[in-house]
PDB file of N, CA and C in Angstrom:
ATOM      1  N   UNK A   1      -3.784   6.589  -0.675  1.00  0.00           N
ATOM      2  CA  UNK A   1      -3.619   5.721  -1.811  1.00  0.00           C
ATOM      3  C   UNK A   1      -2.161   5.757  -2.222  1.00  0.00           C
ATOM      4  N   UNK A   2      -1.953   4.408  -2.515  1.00  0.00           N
ATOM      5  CA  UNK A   2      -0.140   4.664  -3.108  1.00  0.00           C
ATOM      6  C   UNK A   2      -0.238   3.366  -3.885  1.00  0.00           C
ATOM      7  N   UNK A   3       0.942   3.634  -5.071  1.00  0.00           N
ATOM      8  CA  UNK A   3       0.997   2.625  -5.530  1.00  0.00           C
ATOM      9  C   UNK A   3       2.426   1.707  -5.515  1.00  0.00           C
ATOM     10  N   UNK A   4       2.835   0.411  -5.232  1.00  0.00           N
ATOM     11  CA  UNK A   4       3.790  -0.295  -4.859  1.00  0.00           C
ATOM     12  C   UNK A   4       4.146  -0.951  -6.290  1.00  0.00           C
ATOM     13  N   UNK A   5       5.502  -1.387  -6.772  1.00  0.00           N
ATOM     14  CA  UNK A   5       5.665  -2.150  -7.869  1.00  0.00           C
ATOM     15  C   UNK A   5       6.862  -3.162  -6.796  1.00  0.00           C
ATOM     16  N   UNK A   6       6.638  -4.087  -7.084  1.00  0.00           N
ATOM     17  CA  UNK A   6       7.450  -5.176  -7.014  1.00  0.00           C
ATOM     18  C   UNK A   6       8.677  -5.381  -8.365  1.00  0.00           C
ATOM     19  N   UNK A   7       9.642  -5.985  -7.746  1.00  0.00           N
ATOM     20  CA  UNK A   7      10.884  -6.368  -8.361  1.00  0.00           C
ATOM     21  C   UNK A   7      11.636  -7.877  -8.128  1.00  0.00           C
ATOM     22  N   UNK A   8      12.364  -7.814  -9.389  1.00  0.00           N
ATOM     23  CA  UNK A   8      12.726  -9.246  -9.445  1.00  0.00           C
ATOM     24  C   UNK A   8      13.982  -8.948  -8.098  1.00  0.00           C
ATOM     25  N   UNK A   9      13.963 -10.382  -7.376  1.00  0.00           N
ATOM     26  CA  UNK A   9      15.051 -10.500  -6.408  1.00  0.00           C
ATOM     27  C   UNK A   9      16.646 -10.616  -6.656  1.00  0.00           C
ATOM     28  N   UNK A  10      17.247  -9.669  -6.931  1.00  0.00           N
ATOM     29  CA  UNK A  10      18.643  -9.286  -7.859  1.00  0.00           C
ATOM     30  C   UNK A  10      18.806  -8.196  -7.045  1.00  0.00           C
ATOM     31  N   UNK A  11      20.172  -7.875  -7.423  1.00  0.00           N
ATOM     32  CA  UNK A  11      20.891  -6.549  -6.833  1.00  0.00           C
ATOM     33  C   UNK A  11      21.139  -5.400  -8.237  1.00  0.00           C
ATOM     34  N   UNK A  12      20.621  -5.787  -9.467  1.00  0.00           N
ATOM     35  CA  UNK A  12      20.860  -5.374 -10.404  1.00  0.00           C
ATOM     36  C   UNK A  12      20.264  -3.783 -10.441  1.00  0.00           C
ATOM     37  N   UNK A  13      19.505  -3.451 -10.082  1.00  0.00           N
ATOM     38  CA  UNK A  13      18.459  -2.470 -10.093  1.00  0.00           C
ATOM     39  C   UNK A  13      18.876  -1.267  -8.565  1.00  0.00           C
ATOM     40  N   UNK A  14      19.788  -2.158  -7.879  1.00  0.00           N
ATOM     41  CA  UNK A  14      19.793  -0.851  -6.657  1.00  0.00           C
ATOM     42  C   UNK A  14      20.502   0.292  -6.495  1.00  0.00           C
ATOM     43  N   UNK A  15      21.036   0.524  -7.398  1.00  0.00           N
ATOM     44  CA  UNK A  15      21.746   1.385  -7.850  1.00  0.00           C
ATOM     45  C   UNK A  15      21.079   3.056  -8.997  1.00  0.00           C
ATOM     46  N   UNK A  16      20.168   2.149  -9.193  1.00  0.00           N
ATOM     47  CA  UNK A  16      19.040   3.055 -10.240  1.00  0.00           C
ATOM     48  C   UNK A  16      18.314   3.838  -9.928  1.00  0.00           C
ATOM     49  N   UNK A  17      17.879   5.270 -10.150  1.00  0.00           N
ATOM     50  CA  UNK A  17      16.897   5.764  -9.653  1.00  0.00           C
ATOM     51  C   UNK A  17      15.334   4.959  -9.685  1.00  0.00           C
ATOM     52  N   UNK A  18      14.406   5.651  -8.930  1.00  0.00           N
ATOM     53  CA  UNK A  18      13.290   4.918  -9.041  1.00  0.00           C
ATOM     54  C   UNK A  18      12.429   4.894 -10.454  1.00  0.00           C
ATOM     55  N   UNK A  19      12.633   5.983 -11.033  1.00  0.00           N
ATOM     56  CA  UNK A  19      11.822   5.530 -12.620  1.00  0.00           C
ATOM     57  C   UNK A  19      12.789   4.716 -13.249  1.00  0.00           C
ATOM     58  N   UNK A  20      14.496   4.627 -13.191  1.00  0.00           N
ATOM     59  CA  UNK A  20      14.451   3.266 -14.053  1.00  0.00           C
ATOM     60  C   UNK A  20      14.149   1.889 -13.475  1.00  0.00           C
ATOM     61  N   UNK A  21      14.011   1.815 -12.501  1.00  0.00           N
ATOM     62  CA  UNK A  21      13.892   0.309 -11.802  1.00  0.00           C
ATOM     63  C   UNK A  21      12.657   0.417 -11.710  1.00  0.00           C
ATOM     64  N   UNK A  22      11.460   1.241 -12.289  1.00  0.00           N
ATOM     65  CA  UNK A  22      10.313   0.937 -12.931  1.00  0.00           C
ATOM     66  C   UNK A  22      10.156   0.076 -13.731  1.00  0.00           C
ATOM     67  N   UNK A  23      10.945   0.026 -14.540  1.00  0.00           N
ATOM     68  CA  UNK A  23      10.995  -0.227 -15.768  1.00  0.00           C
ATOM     69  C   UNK A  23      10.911  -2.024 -15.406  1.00  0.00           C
ATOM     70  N   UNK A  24      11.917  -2.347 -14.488  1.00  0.00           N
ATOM     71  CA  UNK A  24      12.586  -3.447 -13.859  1.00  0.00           C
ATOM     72  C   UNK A  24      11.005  -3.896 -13.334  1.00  0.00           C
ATOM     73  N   UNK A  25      10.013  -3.160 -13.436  1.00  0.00           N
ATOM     74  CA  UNK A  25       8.673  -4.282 -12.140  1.00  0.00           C
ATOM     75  C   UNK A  25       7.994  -4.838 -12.289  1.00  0.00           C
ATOM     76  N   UNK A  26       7.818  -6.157 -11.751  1.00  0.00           N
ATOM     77  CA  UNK A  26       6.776  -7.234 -12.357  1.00  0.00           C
ATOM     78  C   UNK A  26       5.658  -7.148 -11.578  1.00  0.00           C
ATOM     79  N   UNK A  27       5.148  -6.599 -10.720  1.00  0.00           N
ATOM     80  CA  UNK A  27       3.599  -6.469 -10.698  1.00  0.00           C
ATOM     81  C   UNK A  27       3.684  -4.966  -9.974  1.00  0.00           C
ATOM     82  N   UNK A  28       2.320  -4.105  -9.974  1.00  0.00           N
ATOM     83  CA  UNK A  28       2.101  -3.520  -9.213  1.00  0.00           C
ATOM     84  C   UNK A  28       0.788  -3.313  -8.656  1.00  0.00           C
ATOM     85  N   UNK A  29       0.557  -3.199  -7.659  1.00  0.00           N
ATOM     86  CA  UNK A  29       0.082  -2.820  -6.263  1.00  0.00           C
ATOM     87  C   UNK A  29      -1.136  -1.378  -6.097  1.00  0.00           C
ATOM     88  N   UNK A  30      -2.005  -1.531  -5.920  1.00  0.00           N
ATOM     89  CA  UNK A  30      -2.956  -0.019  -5.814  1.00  0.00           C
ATOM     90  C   UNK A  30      -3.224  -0.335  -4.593  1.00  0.00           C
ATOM     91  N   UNK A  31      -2.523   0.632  -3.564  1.00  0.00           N
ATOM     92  CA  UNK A  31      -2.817   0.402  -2.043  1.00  0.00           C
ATOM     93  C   UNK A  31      -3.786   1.564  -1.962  1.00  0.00           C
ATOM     94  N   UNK A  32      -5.224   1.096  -0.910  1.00  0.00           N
ATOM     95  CA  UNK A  32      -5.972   2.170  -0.350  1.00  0.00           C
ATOM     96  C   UNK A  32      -5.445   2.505   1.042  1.00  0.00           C
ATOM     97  N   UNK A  33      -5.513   2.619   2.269  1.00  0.00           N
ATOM     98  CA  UNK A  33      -5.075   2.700   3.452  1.00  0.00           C
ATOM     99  C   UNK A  33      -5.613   4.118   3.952  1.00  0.00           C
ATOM    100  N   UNK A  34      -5.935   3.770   5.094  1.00  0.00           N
ATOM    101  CA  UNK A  34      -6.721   4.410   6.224  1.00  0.00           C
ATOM    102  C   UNK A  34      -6.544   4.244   7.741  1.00  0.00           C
ATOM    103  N   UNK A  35      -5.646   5.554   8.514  1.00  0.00           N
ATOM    104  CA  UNK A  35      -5.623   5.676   9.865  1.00  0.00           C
ATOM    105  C   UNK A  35      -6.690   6.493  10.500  1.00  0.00           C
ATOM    106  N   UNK A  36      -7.357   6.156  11.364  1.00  0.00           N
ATOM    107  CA  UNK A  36      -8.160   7.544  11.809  1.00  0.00           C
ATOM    108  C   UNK A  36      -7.842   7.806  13.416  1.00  0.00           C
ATOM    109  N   UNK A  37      -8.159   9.123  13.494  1.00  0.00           N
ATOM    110  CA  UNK A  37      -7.591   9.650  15.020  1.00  0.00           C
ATOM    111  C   UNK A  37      -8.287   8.482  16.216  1.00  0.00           C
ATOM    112  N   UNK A  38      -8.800   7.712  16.058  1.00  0.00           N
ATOM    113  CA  UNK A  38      -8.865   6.691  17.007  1.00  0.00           C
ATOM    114  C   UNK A  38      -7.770   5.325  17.302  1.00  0.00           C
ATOM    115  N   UNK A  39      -6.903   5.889  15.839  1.00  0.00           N
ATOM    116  CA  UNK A  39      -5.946   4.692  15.441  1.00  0.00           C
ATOM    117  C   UNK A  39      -6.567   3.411  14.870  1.00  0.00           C
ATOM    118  N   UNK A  40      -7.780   3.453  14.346  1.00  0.00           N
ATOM    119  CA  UNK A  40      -8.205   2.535  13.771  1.00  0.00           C
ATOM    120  C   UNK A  40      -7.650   2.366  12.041  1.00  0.00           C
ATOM    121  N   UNK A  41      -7.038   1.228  11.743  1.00  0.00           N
ATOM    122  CA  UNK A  41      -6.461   0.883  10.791  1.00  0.00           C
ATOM    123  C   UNK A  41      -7.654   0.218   9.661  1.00  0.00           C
ATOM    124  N   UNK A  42      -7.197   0.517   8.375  1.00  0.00           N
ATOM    125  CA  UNK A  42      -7.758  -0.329   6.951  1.00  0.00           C
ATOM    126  C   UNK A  42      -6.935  -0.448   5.758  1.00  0.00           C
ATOM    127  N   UNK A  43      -6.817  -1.110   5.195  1.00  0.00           N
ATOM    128  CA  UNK A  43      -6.254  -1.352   4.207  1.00  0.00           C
ATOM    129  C   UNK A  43      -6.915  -2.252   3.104  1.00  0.00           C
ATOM    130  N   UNK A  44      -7.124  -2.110   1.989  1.00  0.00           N
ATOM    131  CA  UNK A  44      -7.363  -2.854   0.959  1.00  0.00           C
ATOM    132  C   UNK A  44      -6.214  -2.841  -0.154  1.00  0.00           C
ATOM    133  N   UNK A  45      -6.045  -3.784  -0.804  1.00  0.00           N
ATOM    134  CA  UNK A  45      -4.243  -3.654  -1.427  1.00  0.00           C
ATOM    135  C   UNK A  45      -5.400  -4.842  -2.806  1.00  0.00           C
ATOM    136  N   UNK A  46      -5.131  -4.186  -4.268  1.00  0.00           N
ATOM    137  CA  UNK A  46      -5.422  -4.385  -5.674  1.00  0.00           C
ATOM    138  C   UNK A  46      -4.696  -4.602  -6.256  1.00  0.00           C
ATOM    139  N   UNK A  47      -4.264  -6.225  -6.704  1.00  0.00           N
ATOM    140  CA  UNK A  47      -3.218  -6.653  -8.042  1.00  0.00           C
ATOM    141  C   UNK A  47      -3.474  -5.450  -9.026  1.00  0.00           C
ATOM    142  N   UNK A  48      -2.851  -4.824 -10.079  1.00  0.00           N
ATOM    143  CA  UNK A  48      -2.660  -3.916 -10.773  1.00  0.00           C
ATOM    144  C   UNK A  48      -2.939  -4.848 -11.960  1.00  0.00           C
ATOM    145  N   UNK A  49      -2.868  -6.084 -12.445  1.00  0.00           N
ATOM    146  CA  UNK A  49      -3.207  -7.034 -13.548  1.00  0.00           C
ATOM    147  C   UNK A  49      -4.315  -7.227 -13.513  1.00  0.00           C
ATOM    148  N   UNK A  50      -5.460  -7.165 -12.430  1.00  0.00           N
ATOM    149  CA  UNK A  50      -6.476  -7.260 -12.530  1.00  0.00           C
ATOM    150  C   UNK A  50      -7.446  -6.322 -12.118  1.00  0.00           C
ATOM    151  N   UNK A  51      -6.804  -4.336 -12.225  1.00  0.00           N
ATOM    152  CA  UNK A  51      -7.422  -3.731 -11.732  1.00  0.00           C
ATOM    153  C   UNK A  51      -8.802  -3.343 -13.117  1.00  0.00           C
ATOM    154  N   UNK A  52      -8.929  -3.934 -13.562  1.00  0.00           N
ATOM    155  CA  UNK A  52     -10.049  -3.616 -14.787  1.00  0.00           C
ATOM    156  C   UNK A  52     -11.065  -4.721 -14.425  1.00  0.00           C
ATOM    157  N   UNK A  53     -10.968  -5.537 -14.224  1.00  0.00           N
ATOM    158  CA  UNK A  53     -12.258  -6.064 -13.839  1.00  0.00           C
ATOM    159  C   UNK A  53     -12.991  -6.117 -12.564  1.00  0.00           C
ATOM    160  N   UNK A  54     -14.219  -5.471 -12.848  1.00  0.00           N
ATOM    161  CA  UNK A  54     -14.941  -5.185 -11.635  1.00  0.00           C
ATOM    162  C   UNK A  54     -15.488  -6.172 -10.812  1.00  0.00           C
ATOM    163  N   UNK A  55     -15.686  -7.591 -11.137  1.00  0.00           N
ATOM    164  CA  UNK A  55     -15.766  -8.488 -10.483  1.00  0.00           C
ATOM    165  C   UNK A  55     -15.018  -8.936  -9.374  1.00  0.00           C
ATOM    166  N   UNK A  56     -13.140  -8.429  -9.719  1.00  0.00           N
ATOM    167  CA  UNK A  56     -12.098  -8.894  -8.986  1.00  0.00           C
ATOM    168  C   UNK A  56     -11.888  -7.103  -8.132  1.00  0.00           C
ATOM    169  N   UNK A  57     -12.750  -6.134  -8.270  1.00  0.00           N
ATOM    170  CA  UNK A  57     -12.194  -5.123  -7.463  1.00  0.00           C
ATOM    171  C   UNK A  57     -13.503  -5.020  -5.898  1.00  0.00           C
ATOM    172  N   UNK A  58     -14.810  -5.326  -6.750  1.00  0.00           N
ATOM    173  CA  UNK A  58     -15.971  -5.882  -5.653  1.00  0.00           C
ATOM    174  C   UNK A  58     -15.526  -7.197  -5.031  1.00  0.00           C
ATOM    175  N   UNK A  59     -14.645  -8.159  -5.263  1.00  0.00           N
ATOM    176  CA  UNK A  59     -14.360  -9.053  -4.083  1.00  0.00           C
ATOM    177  C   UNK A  59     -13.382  -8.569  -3.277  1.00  0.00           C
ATOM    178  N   UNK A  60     -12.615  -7.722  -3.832  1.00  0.00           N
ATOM    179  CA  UNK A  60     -11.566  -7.154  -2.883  1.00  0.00           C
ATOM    180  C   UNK A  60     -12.135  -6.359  -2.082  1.00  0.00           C
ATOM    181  N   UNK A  61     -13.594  -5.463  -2.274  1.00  0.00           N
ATOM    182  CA  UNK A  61     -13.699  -4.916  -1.033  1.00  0.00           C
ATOM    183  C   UNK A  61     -15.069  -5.534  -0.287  1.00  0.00           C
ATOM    184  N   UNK A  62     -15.131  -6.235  -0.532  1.00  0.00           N
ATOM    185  CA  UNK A  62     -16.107  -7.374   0.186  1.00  0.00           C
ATOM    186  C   UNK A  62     -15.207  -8.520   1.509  1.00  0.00           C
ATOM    187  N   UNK A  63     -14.146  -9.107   0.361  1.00  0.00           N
ATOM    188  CA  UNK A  63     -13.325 -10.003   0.980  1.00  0.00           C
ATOM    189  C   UNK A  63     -11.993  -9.814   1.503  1.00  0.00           C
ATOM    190  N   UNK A  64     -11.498  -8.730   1.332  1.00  0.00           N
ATOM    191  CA  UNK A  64     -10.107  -8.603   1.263  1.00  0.00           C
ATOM    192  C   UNK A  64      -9.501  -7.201   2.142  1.00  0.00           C
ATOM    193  N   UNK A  65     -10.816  -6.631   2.668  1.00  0.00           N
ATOM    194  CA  UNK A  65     -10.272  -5.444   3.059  1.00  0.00           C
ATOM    195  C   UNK A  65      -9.772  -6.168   4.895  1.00  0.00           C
ATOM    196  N   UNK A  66      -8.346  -5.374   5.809  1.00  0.00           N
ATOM    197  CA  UNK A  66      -7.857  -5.411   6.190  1.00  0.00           C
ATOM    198  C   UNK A  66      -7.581  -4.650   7.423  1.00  0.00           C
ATOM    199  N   UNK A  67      -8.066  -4.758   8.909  1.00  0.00           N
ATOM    200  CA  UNK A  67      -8.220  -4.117   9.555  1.00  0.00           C
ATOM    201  C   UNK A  67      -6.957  -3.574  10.196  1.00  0.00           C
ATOM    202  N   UNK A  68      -6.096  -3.894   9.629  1.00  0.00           N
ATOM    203  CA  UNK A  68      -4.583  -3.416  10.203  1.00  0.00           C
ATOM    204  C   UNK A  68      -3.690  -3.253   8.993  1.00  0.00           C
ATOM    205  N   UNK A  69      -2.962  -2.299   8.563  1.00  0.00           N
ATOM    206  CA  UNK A  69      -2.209  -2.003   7.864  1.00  0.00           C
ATOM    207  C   UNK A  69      -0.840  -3.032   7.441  1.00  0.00           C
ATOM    208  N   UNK A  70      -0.534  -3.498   6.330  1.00  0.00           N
ATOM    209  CA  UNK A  70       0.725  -4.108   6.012  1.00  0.00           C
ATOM    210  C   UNK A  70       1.689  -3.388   4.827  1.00  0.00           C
ATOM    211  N   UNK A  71       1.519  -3.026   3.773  1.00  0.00           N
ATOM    212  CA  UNK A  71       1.698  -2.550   2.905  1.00  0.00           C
ATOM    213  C   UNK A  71       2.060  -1.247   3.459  1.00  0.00           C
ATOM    214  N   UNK A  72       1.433  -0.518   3.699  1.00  0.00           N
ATOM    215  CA  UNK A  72       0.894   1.142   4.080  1.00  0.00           C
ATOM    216  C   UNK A  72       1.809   1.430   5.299  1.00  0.00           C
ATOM    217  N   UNK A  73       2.216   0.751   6.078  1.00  0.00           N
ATOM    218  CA  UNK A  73       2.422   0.642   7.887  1.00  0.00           C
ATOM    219  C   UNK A  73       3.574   1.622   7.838  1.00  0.00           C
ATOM    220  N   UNK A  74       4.224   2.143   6.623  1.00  0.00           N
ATOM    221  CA  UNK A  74       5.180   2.490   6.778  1.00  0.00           C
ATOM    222  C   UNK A  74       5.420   4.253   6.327  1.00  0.00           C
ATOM    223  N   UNK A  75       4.594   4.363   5.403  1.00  0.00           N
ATOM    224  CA  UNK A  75       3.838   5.468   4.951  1.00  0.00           C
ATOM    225  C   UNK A  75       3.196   5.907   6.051  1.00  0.00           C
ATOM    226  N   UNK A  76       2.740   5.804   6.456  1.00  0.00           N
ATOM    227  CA  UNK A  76       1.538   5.824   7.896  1.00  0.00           C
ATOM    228  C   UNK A  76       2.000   6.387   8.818  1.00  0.00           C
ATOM    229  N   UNK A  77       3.118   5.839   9.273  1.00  0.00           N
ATOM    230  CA  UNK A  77       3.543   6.332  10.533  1.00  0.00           C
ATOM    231  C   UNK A  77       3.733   7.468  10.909  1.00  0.00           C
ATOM    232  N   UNK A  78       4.233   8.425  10.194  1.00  0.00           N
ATOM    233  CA  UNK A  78       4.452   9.998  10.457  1.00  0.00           C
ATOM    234  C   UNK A  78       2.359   9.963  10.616  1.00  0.00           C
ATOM    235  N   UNK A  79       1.565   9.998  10.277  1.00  0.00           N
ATOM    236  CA  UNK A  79       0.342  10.357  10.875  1.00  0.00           C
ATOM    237  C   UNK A  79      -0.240   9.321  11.827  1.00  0.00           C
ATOM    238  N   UNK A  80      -0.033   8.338  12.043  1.00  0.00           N
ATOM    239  CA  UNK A  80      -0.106   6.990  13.455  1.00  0.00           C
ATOM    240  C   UNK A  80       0.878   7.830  14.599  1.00  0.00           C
ATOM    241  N   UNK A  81       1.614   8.312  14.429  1.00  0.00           N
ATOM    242  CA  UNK A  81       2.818   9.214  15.478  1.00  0.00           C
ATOM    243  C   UNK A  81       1.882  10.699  15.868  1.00  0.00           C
ATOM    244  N   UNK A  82       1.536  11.111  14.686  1.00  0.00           N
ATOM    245  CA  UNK A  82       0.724  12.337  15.014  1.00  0.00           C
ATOM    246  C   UNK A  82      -0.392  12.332  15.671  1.00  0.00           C
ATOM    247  N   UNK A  83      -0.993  11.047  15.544  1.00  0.00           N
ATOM    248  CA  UNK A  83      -2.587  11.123  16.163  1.00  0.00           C
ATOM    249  C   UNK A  83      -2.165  10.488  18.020  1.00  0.00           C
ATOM    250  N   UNK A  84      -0.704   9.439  17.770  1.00  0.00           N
ATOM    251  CA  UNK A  84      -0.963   9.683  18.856  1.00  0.00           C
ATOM    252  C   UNK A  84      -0.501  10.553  20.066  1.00  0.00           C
ATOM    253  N   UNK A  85       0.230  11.049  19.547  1.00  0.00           N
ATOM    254  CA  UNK A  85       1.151  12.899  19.853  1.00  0.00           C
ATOM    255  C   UNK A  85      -0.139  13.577  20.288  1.00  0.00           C
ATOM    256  N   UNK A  86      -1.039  13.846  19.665  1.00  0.00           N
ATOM    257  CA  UNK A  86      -2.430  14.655  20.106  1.00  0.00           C
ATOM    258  C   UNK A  86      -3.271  13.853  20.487  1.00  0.00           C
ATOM    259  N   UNK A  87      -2.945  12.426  21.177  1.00  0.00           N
ATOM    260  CA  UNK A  87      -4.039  11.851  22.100  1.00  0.00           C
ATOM    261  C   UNK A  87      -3.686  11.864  23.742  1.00  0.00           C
ATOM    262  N   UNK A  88      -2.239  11.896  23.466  1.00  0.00           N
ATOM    263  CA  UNK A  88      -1.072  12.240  24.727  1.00  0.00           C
ATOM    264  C   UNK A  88      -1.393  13.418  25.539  1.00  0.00           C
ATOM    265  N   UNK A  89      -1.546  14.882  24.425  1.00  0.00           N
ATOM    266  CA  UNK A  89      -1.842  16.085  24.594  1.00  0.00           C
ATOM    267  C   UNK A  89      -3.310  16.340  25.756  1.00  0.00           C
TER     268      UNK A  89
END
């Protein structure tokens, strides 16, 4: 699980540590994500504006979940590298 905040497209903020260019974020992101030692990928990714209603979190995992990683792909990799390091083995 991780959570992503988006930012306005400016250079104003890159200079900032990451809690102040918090401050700077217009939406954020509740990523689930899942590698398993077969390398099978999931992802489900939750607007943060609409994580209170349960109507919009049951379509997300009905409709929206994701058999390959986008969000996550990057986080991931140190254990996508590991599983396949010990499939090599």
């Amino acid at each position: 699980m991780r959570i992503y905040l988006s930012y306005p497209l400016s250079i104003d903020g890159i200079n900032e540590s990451s809690k102040e260019r918090s401050k700077l974020s217009e939406t954020e992101f509740l990523t689930f994500m899942k590698v398993d030692n077969e390398l099978k990928e999931e992802e489900i990714v939750f607007d943060g504006s609409n994580i209170k209603c349960m109507n919009y979190i049951a379509n997300q995992f009905k409709k929206s979940k994701k058999n390959s990683l986008d969000l996550g792909k990057n986080n991931l990799k140190p254990i996508i590298k590991a599983f396949k390091d010990k499939k090599i083995d």
